[in-house]
PDB file of N, CA and C in Angstrom:
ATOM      1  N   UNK A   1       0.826  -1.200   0.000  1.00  0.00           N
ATOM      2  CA  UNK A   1       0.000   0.000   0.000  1.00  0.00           C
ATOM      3  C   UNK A   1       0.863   1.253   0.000  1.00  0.00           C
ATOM      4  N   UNK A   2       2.061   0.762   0.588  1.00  0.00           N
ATOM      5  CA  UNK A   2       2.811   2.474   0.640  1.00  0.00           C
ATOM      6  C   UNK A   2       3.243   2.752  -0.801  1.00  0.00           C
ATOM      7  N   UNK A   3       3.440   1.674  -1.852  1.00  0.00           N
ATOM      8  CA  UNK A   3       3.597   2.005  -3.008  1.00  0.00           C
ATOM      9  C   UNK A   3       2.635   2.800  -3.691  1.00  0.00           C
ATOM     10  N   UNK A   4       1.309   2.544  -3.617  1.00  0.00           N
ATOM     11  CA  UNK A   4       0.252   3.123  -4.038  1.00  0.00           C
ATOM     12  C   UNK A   4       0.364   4.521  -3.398  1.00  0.00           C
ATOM     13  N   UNK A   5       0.438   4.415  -2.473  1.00  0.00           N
ATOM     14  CA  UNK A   5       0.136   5.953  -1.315  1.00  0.00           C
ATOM     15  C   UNK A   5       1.551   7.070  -2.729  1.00  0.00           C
ATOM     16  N   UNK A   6       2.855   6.397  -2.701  1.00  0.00           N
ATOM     17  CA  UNK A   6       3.770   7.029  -3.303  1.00  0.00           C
ATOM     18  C   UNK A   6       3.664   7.452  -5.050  1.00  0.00           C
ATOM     19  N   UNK A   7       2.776   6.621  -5.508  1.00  0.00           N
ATOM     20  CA  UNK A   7       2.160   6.898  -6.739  1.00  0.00           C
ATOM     21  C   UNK A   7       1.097   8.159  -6.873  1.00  0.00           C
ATOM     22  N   UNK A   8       0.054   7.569  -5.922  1.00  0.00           N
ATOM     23  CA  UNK A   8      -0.717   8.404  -5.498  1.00  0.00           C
ATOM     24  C   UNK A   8      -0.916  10.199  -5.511  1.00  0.00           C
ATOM     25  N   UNK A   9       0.392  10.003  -5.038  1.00  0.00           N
ATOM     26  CA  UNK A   9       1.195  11.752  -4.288  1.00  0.00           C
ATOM     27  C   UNK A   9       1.680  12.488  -5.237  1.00  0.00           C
ATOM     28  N   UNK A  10       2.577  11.458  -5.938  1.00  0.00           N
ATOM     29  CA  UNK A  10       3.333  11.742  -6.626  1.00  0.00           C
ATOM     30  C   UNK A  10       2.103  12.324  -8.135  1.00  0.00           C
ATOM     31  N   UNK A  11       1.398  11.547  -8.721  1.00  0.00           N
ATOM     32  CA  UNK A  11      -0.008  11.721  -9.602  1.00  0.00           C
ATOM     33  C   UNK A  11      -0.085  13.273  -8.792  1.00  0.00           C
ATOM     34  N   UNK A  12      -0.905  13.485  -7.570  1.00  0.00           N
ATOM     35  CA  UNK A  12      -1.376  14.750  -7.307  1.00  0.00           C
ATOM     36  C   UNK A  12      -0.430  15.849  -7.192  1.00  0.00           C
ATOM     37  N   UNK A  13       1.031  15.829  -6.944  1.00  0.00           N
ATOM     38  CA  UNK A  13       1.594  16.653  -6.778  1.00  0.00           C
ATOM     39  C   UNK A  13       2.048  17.135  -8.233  1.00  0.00           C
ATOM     40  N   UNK A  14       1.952  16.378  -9.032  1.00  0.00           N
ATOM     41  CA  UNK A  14       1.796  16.702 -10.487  1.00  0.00           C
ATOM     42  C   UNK A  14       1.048  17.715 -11.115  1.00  0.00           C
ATOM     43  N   UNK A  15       0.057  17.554 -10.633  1.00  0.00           N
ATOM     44  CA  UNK A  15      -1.284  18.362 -11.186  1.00  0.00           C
ATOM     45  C   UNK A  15      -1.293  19.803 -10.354  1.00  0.00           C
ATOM     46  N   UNK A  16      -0.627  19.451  -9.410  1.00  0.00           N
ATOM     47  CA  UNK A  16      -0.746  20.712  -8.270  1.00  0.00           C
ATOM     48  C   UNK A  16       0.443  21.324  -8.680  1.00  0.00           C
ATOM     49  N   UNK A  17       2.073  20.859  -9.450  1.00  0.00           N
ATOM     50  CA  UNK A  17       3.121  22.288  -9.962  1.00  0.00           C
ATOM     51  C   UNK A  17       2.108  22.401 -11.567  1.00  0.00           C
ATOM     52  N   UNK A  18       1.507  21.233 -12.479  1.00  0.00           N
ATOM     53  CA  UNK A  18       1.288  22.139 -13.425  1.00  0.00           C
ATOM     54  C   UNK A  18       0.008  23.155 -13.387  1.00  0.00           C
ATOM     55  N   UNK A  19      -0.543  23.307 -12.198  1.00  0.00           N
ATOM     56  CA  UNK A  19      -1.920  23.913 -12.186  1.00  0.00           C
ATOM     57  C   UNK A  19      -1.676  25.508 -11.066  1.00  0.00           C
ATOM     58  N   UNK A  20      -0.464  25.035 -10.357  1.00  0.00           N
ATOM     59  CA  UNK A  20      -0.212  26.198  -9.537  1.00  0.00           C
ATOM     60  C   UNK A  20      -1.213  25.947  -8.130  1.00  0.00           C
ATOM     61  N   UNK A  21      -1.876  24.849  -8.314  1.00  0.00           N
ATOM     62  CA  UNK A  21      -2.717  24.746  -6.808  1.00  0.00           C
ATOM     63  C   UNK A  21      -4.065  25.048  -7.192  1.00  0.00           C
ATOM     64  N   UNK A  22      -4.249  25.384  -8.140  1.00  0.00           N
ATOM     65  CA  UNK A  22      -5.813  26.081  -8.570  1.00  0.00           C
ATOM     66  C   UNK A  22      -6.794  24.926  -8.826  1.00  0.00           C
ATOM     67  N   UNK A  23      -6.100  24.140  -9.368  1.00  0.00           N
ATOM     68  CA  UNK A  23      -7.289  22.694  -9.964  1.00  0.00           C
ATOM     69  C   UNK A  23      -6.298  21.197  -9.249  1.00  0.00           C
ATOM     70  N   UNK A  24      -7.521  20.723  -8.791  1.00  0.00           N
ATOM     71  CA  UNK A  24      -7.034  19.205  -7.972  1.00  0.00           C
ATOM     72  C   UNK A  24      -7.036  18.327  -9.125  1.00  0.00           C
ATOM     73  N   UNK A  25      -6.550  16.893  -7.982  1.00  0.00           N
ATOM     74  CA  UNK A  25      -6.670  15.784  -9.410  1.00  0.00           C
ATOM     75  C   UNK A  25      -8.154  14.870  -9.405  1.00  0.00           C
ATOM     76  N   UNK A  26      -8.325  15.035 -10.468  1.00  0.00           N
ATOM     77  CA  UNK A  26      -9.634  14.110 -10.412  1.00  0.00           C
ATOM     78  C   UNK A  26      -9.461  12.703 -10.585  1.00  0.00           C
ATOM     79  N   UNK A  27      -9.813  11.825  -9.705  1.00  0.00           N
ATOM     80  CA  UNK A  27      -9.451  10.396  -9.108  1.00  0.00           C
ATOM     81  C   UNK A  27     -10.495   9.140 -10.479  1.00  0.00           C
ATOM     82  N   UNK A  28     -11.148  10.254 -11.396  1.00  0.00           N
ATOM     83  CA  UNK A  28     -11.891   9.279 -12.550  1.00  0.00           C
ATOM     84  C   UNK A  28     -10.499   8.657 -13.335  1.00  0.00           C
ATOM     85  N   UNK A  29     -10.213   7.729 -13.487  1.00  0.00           N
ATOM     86  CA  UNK A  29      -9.439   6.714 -14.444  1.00  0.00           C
ATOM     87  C   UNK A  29      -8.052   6.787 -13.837  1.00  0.00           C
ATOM     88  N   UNK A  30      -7.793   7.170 -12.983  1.00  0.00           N
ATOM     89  CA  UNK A  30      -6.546   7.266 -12.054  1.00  0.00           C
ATOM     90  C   UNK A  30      -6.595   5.811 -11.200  1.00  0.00           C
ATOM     91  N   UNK A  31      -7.584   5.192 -10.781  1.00  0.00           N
ATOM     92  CA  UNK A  31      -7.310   3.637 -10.172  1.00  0.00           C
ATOM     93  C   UNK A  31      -7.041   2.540 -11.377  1.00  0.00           C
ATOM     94  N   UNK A  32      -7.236   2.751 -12.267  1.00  0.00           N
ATOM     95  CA  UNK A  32      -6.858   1.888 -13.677  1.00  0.00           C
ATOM     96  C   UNK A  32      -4.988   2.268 -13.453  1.00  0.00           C
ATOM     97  N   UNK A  33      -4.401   3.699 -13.671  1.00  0.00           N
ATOM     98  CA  UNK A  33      -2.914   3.785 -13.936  1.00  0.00           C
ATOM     99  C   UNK A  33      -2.336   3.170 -12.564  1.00  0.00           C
ATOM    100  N   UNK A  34      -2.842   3.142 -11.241  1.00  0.00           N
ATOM    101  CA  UNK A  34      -2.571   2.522 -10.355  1.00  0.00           C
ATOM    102  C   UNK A  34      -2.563   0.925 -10.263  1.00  0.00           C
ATOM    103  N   UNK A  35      -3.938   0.810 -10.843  1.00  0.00           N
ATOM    104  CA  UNK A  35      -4.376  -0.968 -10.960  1.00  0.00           C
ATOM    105  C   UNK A  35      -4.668  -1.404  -9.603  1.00  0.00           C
ATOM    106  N   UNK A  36      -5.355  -0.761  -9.323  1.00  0.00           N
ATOM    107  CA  UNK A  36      -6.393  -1.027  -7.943  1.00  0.00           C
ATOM    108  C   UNK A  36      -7.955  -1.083  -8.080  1.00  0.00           C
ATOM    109  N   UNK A  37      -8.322  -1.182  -7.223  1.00  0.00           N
ATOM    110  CA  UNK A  37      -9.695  -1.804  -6.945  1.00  0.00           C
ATOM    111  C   UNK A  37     -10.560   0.100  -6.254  1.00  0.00           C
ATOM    112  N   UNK A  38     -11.577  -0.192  -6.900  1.00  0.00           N
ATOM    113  CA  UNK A  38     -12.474   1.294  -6.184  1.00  0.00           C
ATOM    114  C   UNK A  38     -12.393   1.306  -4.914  1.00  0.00           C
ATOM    115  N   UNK A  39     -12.727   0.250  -3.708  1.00  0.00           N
ATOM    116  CA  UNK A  39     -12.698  -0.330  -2.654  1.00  0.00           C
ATOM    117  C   UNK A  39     -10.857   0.511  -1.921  1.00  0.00           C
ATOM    118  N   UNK A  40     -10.060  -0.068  -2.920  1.00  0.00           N
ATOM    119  CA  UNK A  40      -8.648   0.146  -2.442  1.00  0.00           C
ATOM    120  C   UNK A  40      -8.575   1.816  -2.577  1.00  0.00           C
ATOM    121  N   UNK A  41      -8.855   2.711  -3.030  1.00  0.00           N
ATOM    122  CA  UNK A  41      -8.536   3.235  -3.971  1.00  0.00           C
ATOM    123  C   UNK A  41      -9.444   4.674  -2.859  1.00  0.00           C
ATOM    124  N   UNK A  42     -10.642   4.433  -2.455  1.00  0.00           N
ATOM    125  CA  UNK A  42     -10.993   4.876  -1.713  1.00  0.00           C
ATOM    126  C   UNK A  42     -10.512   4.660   0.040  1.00  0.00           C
ATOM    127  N   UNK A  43     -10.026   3.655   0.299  1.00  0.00           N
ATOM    128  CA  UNK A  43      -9.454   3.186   1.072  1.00  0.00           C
ATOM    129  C   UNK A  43      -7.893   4.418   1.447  1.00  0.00           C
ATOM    130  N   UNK A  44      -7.584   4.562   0.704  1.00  0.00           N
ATOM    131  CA  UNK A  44      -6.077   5.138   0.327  1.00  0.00           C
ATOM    132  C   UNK A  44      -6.371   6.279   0.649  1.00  0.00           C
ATOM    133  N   UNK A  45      -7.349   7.002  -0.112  1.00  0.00           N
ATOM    134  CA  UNK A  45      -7.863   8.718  -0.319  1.00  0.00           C
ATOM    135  C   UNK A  45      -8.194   8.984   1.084  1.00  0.00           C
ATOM    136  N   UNK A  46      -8.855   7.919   1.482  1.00  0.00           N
ATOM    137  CA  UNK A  46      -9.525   8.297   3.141  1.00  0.00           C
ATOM    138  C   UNK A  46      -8.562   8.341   4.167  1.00  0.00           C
ATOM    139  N   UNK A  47      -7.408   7.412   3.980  1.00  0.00           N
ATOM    140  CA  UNK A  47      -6.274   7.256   4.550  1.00  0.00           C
ATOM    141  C   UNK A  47      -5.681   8.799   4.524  1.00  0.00           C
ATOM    142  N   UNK A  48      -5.032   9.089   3.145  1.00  0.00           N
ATOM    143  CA  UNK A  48      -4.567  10.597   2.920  1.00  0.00           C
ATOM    144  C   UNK A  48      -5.091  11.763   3.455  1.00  0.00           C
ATOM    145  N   UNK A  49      -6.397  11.722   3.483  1.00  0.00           N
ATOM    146  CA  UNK A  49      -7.417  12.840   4.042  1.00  0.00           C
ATOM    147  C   UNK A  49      -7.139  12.860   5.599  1.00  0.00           C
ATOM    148  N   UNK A  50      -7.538  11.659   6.301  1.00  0.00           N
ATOM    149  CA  UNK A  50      -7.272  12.004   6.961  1.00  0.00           C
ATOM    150  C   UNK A  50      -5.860  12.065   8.154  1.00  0.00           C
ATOM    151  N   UNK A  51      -4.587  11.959   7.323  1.00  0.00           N
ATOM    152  CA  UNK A  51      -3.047  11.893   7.149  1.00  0.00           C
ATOM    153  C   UNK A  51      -2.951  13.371   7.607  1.00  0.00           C
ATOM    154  N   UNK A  52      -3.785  14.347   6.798  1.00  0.00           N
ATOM    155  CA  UNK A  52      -3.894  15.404   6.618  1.00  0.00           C
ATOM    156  C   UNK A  52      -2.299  15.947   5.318  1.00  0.00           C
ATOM    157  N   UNK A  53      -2.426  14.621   4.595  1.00  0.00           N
ATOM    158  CA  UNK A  53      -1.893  14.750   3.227  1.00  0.00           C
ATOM    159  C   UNK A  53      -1.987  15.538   2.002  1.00  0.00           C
ATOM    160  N   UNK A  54      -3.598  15.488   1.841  1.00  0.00           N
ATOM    161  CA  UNK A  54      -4.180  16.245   0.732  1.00  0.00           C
ATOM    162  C   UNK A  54      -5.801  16.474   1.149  1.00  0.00           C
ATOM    163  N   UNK A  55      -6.367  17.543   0.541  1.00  0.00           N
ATOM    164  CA  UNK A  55      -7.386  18.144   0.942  1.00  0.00           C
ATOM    165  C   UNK A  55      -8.607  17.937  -0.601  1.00  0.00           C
ATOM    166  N   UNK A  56      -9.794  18.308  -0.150  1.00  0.00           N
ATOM    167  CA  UNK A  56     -10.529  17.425  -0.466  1.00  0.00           C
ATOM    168  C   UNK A  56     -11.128  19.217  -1.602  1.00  0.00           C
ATOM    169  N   UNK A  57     -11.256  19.495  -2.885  1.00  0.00           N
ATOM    170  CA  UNK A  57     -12.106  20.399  -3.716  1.00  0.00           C
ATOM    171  C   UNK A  57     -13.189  20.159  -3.772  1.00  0.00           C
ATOM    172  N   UNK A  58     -14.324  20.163  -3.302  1.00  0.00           N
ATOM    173  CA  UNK A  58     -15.833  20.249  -4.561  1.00  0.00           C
ATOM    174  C   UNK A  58     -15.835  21.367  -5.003  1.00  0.00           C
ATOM    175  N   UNK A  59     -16.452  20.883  -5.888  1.00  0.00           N
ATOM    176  CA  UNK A  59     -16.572  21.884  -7.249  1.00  0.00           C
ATOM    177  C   UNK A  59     -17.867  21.807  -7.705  1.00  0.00           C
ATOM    178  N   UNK A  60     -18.288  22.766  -8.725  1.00  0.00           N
ATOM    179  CA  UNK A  60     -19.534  22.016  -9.562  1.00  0.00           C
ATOM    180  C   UNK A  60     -19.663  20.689 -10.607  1.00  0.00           C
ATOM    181  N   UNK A  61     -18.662  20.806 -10.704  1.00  0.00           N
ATOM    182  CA  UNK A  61     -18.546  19.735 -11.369  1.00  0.00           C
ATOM    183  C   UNK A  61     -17.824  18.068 -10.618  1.00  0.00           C
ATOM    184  N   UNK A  62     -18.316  18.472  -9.617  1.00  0.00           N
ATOM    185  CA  UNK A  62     -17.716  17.083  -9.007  1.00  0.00           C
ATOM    186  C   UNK A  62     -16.656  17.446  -7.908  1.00  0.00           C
ATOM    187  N   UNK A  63     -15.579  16.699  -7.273  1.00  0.00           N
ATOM    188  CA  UNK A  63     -15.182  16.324  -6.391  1.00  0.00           C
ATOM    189  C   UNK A  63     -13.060  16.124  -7.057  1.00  0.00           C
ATOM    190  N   UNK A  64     -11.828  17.079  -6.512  1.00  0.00           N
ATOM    191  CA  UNK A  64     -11.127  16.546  -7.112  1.00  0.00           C
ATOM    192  C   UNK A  64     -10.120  16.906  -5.547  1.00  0.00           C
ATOM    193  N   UNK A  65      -8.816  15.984  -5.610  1.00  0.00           N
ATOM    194  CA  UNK A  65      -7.826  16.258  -4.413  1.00  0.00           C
ATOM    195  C   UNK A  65      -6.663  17.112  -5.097  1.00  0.00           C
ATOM    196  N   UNK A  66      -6.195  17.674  -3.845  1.00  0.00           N
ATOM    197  CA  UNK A  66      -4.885  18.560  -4.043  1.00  0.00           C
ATOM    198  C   UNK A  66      -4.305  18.488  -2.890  1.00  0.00           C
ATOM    199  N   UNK A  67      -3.191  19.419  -2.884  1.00  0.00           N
ATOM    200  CA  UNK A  67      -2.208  19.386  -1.596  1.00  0.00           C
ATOM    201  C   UNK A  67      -2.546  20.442  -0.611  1.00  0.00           C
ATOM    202  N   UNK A  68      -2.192  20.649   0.469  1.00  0.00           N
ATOM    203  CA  UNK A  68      -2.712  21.809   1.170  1.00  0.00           C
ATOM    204  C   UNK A  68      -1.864  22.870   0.733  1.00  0.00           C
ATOM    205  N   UNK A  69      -2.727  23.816   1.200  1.00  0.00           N
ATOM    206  CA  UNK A  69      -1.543  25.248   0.778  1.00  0.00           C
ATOM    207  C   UNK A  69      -1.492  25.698   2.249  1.00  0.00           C
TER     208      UNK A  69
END
């Protein structure tokens, strides 16, 4: 699991230098590049959240994670 957690981070901290912090990552087709299970996958996010790792966007359009600022 810590591999996943390190994928994971690494995926969001991505999105967070090319976005500047403004737009999170959206977790749709991101458990496929991992190759996990929805079950796992949510498992992990809930883990991170509450790690106080990464923080949680809604939006109108749905739901995406980022890093804290």
């Amino acid at each position: 699991m810590e591999n996943m957690e390190e994928k994971l981070m690494h995926l969001i901290k991505e999105q967070y230098n090319k976005t500047g912090g403004a737009n999170g990552l959206d977790l749709w087709g991101v458990k496929e590049k991992l190759g996990i299970t929805v079950d796992e996958m949510r498992e992990l996010v809930n883990q991170l959240l509450n790690e106080k790792k990464i923080i949680k966007l809604n939006h109108l359009n749905g739901t995406s994670y980022t890093l804290p600022k």
